[in-house]
C-alpha atoms as a PDB file:
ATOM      1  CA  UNK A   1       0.000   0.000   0.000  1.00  0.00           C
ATOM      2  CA  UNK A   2       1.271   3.324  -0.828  1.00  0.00           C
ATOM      3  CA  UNK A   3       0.294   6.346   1.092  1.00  0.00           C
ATOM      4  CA  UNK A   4       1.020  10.182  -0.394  1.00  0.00           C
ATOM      5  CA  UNK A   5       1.402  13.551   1.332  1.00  0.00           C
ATOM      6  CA  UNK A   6       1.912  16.737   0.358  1.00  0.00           C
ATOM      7  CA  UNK A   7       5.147  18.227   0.959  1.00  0.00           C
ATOM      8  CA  UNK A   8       4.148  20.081   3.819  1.00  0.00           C
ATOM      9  CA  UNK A   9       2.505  17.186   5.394  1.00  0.00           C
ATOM     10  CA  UNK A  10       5.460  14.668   4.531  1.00  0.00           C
ATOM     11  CA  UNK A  11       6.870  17.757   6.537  1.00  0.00           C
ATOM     12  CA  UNK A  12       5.474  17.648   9.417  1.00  0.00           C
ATOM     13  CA  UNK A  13       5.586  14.037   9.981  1.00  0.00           C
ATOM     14  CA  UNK A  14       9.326  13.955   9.491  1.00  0.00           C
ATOM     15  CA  UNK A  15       9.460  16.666  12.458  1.00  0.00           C
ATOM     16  CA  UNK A  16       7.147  14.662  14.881  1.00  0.00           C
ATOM     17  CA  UNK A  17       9.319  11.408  13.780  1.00  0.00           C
ATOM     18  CA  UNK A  18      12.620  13.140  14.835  1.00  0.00           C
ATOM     19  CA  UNK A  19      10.904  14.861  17.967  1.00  0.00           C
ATOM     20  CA  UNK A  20       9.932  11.352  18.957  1.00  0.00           C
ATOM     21  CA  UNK A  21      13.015   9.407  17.918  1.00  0.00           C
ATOM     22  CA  UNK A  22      10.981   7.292  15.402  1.00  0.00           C
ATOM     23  CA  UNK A  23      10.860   6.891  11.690  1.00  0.00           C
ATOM     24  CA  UNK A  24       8.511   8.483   9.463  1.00  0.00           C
ATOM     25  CA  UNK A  25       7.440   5.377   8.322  1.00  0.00           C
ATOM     26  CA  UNK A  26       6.883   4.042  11.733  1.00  0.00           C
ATOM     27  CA  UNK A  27       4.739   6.751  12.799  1.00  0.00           C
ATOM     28  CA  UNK A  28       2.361   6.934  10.081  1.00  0.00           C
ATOM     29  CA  UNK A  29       1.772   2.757  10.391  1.00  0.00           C
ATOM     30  CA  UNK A  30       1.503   3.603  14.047  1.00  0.00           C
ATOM     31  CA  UNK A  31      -1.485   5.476  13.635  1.00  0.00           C
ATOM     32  CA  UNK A  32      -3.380   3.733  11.480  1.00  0.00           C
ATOM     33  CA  UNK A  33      -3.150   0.778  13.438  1.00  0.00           C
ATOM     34  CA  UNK A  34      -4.245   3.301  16.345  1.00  0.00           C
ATOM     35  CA  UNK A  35      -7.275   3.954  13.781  1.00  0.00           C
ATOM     36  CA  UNK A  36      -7.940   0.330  12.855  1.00  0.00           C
ATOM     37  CA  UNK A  37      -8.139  -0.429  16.792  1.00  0.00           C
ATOM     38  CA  UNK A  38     -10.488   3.047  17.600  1.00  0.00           C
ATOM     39  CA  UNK A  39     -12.638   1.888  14.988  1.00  0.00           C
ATOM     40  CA  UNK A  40     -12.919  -1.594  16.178  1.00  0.00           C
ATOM     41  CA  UNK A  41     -13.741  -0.446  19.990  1.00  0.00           C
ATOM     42  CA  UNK A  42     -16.382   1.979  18.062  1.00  0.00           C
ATOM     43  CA  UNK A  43     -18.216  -0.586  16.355  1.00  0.00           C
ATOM     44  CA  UNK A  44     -18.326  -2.697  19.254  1.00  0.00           C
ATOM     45  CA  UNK A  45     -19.772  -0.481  21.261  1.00  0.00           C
ATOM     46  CA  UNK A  46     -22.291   0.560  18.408  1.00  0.00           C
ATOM     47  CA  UNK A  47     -23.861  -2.906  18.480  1.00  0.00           C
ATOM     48  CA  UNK A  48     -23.296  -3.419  22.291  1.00  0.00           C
ATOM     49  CA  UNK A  49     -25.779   0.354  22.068  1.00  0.00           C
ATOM     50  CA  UNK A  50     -28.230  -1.652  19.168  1.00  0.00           C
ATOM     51  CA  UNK A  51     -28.733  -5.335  21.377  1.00  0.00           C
ATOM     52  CA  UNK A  52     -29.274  -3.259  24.448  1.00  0.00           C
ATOM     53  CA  UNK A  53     -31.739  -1.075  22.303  1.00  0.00           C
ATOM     54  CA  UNK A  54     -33.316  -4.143  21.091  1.00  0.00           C
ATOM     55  CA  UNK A  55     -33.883  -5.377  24.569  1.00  0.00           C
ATOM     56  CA  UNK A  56     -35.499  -1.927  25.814  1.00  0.00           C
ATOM     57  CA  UNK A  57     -32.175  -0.926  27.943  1.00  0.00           C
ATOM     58  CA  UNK A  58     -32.791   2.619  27.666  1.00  0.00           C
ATOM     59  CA  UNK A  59     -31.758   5.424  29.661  1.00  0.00           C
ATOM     60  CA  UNK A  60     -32.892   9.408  30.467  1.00  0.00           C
ATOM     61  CA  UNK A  61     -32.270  12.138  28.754  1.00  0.00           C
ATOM     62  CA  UNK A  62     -31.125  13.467  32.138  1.00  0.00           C
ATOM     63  CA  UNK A  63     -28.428  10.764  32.682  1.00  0.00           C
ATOM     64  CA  UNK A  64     -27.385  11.046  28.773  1.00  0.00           C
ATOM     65  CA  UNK A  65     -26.694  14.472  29.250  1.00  0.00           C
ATOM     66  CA  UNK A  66     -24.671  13.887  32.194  1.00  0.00           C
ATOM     67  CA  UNK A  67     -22.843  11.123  30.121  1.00  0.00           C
ATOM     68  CA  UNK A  68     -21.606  13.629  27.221  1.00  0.00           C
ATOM     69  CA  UNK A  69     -20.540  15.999  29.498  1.00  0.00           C
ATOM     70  CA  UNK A  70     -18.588  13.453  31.060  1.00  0.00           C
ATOM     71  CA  UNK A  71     -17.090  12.642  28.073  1.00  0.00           C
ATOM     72  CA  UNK A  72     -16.839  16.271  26.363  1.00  0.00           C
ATOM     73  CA  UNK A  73     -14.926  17.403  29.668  1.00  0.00           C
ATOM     74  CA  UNK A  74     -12.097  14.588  29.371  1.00  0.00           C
END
């Protein structure tokens, strides 16, 4: 697979590779196996939210709220 940046992206990623001691190369397969993973624990809990949805395990708007906050503030 072959992956192409601009200049000024190829750039930037050469500058975070030498600020963290790590090739180019490295870095960029680091994060998309950091994506692949995210996605994975996203879709999991998508149909974990669906099957409890299916079975009626609903909760308030009150609490919901409370839950994005939560989650907005860290």
């Amino acid at each position: 697979m072959e992956v192409h940046f601009t200049a000024e992206q190829e750039a930037q990623l050469s500058q975070i590779a030498a600020y963290t001691g790590s090739l180019t190369a490295d870095l960029v397969k680091d994060a998309a196996l950091r994506l692949l993973e995210e996605d994975s624990r996203f879709r999991a809990a998508v149909r974990k939210g669906i099957e409890q949805a299916n079975r009626g395990a609903f909760i308030e708007e009150e609490e919901m709220d409370v839950r994005i906050e939560r989650m907005l503030q860290s």
